[in-house]
Protein backbone atom coordinates (compact mmCIF):
# COMPACT_ATOMS: atom_id res chain seq x y z
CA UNK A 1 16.43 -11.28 34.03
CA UNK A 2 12.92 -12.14 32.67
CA UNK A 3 10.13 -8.93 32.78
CA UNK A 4 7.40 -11.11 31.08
CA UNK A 5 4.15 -10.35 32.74
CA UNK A 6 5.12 -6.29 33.45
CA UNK A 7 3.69 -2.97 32.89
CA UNK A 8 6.12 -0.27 31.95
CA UNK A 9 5.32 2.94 31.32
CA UNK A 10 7.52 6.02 29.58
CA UNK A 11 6.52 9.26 30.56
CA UNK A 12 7.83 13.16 29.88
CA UNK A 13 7.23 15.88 28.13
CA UNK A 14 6.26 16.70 24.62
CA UNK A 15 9.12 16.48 22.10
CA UNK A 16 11.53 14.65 24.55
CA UNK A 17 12.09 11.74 22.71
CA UNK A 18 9.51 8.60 23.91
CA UNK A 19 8.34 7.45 20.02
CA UNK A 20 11.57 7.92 18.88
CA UNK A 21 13.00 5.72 22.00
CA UNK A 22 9.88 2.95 20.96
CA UNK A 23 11.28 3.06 17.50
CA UNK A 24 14.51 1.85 18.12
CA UNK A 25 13.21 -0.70 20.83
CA UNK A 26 11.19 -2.38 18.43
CA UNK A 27 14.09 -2.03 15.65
CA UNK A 28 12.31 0.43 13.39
CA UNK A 29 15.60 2.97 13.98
CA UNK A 30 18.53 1.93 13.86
CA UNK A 31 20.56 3.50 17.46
CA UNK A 32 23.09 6.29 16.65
CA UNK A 33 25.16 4.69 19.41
CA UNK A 34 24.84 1.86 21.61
CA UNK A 35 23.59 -1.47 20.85
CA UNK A 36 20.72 -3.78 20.71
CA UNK A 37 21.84 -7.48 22.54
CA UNK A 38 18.77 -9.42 21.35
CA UNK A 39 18.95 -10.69 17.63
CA UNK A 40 15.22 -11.95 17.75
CA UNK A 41 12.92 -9.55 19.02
CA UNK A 42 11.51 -7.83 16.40
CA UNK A 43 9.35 -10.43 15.85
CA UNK A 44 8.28 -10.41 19.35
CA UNK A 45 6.60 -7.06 19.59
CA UNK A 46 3.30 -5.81 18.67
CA UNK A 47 3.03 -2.60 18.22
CA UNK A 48 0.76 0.57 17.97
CA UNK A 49 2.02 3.59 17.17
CA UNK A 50 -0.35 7.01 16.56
CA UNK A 51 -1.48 6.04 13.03
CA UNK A 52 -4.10 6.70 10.38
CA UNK A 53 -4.58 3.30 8.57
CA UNK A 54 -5.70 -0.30 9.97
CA UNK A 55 -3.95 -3.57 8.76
CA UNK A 56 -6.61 -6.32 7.28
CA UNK A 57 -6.67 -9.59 8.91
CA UNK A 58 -4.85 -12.26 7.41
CA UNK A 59 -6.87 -15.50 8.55
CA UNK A 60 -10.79 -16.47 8.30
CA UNK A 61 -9.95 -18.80 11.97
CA UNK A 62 -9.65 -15.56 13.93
CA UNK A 63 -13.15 -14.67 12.65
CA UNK A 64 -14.93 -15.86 16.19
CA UNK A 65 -11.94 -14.35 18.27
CA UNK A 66 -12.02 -11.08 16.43
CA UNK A 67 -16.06 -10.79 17.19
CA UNK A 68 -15.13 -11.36 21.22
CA UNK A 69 -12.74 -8.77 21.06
CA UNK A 70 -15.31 -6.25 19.33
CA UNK A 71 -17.30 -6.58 22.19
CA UNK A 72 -14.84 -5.80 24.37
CA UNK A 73 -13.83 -3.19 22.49
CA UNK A 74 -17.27 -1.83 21.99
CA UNK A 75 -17.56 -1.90 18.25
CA UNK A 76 -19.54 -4.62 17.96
CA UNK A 77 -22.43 -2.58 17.14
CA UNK A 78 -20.36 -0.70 14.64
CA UNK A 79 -18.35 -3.19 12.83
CA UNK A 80 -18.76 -6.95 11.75
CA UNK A 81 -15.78 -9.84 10.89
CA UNK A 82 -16.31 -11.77 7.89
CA UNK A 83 -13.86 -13.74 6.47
CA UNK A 84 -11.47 -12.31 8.18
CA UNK A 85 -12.61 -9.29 6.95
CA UNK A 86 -13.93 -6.01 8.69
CA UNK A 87 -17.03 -4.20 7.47
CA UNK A 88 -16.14 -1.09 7.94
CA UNK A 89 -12.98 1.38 8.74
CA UNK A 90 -15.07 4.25 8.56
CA UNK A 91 -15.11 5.18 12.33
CA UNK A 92 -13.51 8.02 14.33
CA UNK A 93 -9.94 8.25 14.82
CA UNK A 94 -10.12 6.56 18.69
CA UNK A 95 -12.85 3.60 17.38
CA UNK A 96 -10.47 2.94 14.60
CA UNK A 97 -7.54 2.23 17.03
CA UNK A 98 -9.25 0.02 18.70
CA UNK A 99 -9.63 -1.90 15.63
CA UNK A 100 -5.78 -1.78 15.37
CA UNK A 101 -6.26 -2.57 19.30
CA UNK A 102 -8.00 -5.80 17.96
CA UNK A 103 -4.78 -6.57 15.35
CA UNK A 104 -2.45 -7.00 17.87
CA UNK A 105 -4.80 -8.66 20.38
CA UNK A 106 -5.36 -11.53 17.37
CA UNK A 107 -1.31 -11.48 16.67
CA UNK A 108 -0.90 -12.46 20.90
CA UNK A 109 3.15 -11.89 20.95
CA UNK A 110 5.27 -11.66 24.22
CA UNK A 111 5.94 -7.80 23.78
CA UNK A 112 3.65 -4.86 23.79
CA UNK A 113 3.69 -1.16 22.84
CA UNK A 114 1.68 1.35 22.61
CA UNK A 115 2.51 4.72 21.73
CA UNK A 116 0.37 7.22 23.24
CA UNK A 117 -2.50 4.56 21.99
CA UNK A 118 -5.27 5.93 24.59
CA UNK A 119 -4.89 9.63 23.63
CA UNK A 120 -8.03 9.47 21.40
CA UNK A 121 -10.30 7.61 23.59
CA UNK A 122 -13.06 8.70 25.55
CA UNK A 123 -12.82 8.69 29.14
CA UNK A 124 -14.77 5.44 29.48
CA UNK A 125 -12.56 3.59 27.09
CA UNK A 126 -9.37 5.20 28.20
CA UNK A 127 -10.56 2.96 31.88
CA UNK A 128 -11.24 0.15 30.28
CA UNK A 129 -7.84 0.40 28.46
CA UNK A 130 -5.09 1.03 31.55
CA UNK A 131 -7.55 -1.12 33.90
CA UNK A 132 -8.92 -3.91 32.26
CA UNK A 133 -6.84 -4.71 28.78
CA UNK A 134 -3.38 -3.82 29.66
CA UNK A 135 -4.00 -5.99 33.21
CA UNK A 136 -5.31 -8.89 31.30
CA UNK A 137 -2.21 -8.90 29.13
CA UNK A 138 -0.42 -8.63 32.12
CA UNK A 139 -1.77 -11.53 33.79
CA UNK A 140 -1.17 -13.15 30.89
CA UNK A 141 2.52 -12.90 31.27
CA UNK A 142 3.06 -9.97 28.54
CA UNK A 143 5.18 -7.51 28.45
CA UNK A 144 3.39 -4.09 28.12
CA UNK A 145 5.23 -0.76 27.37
CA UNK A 146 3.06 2.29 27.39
CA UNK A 147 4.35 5.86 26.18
CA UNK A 148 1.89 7.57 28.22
CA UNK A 149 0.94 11.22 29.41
CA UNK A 150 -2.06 9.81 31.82
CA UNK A 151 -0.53 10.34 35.20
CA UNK A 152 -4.23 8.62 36.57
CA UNK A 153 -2.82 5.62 35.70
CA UNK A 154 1.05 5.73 36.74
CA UNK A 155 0.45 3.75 39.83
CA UNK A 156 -0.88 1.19 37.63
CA UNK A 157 3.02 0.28 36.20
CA UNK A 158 5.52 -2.05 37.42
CA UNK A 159 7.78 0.63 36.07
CA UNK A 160 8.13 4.34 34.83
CA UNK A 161 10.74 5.01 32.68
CA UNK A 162 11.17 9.17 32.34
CA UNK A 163 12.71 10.49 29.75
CA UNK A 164 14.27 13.98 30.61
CA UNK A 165 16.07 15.78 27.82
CA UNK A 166 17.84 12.72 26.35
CA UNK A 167 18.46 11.10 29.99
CA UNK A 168 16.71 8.12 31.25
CA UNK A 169 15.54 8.14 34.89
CA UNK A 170 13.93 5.14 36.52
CA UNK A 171 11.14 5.83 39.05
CA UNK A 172 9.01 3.62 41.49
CA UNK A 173 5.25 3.67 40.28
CA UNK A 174 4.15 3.54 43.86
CA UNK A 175 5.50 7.34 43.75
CA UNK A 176 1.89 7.81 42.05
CA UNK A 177 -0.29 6.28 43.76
CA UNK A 178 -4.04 7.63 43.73
């Protein structure tokens, strides 16, 4: 069964086990028990987890692309590209993970996740985010995977996932409709 081109969301409570479920999805723990059937997709997956640190770009090509997505991103004011390099890091915690927002844009793989990624953004930006980014990637035919605690945007998802002490339940996102 193919799920390219869906939003899935993972919901519950604090200290119930979401990052540590994204973690072994994308291969960074290894499952107790259990088993991962797909050799390849770690290299399918971009990822951003709740981090203090940004990851340079690699290539001077993705200079005009990274600009575009500034904009978007509303740093464009704040930081420049330059051979492949950014002019500053030196932003607050939510404009700096937009620039690792901008990373994983440039990196376009199949798979997407984002762990609790919108937590530090204003409300304005946390909109843009769940309405415009994550349906662009969508329509794009991405697959998106938000640990999330914004129950605005639920009805948004293809798919909630909730986690409920160490159980997985699997709930219709038209149950949240606004």
């Amino acid at each position: 069964m193919n799920h390219s081109g869906q939003l899935v969301l993972i919901v519950s409570g604090n200290g119930s086990g979401k990052s540590t479920l994204a973690k072994i999805i994308t291969g960074l723990y290894i499952p107790e028990s259990g088993n991962i059937r797909l050799e390849w997709y770690r290299q399918h997956f971009s990822v951003i987890f709740l981090f203090d640190h940004f990851l340079e770009l690699e290539t001077n090509s993705l200079d005009l692309q990274a600009k575009e997505y500034l904009e978007k991103f509303h740093l464009n004011t704040k930081v420049q590209v330059k051979n492949g390099s950014l002019s500053t890091t030196a932003l607050s915690q939510g404009q700096r993970k937009r620039l690792a927002l901008l990373t994983v844009f440039l990196e376009d793989r199949p798979i997407y996740l984002f762990d609790e990624w919108a937590s530090d953004q204003d409300p304005f930006f946390r909109e843009i985010f769940y309405k415009q980014l994550l349906l662009n990637l969508k329509q794009r035919g991405k697959t998106i995977i938000v640990i999330s605690h914004d129950d605005r945007y639920f009805h948004l998802a293809d798919r909630v996932i909730k986690l409920d002490y160490g159980k997985v339940e699997y709930d219709n996102a038209a149950n949240y409709s606004q």
